[in-house]
Protein backbone atom coordinates (compact mmCIF):
# COMPACT_ATOMS: atom_id res chain seq x y z
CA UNK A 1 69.88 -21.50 -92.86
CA UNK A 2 68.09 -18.42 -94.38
CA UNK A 3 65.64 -16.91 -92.57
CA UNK A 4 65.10 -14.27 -94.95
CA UNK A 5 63.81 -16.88 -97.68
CA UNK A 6 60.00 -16.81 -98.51
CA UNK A 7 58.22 -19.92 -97.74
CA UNK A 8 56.30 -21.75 -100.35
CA UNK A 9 52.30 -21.92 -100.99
CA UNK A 10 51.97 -25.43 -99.19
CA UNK A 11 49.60 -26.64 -101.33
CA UNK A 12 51.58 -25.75 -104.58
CA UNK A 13 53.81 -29.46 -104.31
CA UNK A 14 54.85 -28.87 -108.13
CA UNK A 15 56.77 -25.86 -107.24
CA UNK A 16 58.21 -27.39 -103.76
CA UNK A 17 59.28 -30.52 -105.77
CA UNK A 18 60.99 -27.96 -108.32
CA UNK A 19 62.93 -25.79 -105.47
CA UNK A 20 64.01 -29.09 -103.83
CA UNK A 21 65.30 -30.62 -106.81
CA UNK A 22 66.90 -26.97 -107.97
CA UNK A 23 68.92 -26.74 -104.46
CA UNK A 24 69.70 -30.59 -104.29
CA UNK A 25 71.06 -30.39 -108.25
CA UNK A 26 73.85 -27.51 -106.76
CA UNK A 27 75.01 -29.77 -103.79
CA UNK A 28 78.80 -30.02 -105.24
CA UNK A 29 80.84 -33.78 -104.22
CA UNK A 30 82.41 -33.82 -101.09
CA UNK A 31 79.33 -31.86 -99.16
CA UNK A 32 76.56 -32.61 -97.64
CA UNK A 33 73.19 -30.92 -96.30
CA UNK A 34 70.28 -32.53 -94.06
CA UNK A 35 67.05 -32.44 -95.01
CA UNK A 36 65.61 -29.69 -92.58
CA UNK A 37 68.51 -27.41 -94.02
CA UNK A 38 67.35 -27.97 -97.60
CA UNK A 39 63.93 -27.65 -96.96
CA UNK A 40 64.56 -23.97 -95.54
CA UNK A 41 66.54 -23.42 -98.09
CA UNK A 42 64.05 -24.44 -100.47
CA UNK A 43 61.63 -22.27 -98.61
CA UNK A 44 59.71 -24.50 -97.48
CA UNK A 45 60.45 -23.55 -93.71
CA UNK A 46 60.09 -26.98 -91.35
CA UNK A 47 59.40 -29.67 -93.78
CA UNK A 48 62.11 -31.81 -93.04
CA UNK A 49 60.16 -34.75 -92.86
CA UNK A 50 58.59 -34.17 -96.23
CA UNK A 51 62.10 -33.31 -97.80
CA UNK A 52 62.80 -36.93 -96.54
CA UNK A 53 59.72 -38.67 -98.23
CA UNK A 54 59.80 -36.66 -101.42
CA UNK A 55 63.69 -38.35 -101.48
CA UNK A 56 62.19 -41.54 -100.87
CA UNK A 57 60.06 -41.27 -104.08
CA UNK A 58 63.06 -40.49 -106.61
CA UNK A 59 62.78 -42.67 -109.87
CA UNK A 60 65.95 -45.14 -109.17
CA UNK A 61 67.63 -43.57 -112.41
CA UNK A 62 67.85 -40.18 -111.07
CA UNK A 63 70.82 -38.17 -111.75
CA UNK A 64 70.30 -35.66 -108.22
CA UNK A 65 72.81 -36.10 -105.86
CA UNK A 66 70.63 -37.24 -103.23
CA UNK A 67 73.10 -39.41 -101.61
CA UNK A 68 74.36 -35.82 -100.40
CA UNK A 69 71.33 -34.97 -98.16
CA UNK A 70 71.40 -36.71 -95.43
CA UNK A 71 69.61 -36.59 -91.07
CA UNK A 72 70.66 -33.44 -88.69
CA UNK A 73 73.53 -33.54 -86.93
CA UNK A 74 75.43 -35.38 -90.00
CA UNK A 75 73.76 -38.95 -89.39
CA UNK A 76 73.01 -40.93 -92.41
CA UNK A 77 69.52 -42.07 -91.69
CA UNK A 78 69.51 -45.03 -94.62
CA UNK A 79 69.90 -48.46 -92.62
CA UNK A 80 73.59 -49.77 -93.64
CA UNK A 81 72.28 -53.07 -94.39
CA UNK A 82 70.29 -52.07 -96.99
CA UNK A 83 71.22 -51.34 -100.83
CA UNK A 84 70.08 -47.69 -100.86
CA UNK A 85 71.67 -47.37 -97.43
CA UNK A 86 75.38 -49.25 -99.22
CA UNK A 87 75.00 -47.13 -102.16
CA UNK A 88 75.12 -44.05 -100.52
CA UNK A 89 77.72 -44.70 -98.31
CA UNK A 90 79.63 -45.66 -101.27
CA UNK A 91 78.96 -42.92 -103.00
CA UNK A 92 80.06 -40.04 -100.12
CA UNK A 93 83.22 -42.22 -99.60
CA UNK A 94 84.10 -41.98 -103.65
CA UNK A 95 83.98 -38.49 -102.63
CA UNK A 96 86.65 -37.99 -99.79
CA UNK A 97 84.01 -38.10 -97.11
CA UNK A 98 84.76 -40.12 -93.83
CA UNK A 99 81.96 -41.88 -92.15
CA UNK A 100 82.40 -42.32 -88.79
CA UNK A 101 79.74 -44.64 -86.10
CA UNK A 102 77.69 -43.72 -89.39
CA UNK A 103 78.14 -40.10 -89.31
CA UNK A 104 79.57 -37.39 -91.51
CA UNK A 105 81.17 -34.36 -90.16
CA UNK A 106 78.47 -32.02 -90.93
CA UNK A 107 81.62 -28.58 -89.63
CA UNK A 108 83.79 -30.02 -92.17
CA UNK A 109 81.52 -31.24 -95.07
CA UNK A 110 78.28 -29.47 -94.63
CA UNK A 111 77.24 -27.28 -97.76
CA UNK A 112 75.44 -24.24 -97.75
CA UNK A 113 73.86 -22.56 -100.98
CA UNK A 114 76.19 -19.63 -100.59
CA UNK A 115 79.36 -21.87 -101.78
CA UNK A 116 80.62 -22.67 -105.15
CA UNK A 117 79.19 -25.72 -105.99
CA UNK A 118 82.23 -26.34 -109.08
């Protein structure tokens, strides 16, 4: 994480949607970030939680890898049982990822902004 990155207006959503959606669009396969990671990233300091409900609200026919954000510590927070929680676990393993007691290792898979993302 940055610390050095300038933390949104919190009241300007439009423009905390847009850095969200910029960082999550450069997320290459294969890696994966949490959502308190993104939002400081972002800029948006300790909004993990919001990170997690603005993901929540995604049309269904979205094209942003958000299957690639996932809880701290690597845990995929999406209940397996359900389809979003399938899909995405579907989706990380098309992509060389192991999931493990439904965990990804975050040392060998995490992203940061800094990488290539091609």
């Amino acid at each position: 994480m940055r610390d050095s990155q300038p933390v949104l207006p919190p009241d300007d959503a439009a423009a905390r949607r847009s850095a969200v959606y910029t960082l999550m669009a450069q997320i290459p396969p294969g890696k994966v970030i949490s959502y308190g990671e993104l939002a400081a990233l972002a800029g948006l300091g300790r909004a993990a939680r919001w990170v997690g409900r603005l993901m929540a609200q995604l049309p269904d026919d979205t094209r942003l890898p958000w299957h690639r954000v996932i809880a701290a510590g690597g845990r995929l927070s999406l209940p397996a049982g359900t389809p979003a929680g399938h899909e995405q676990r579907m989706r990380l393993r098309a992509e060389g990822l192991s999931i493990v007691n439904d965990r990804v290792d975050m040392r060998r898979h995490g992203w940061r902004s800094t990488e290539p993302s091609g």
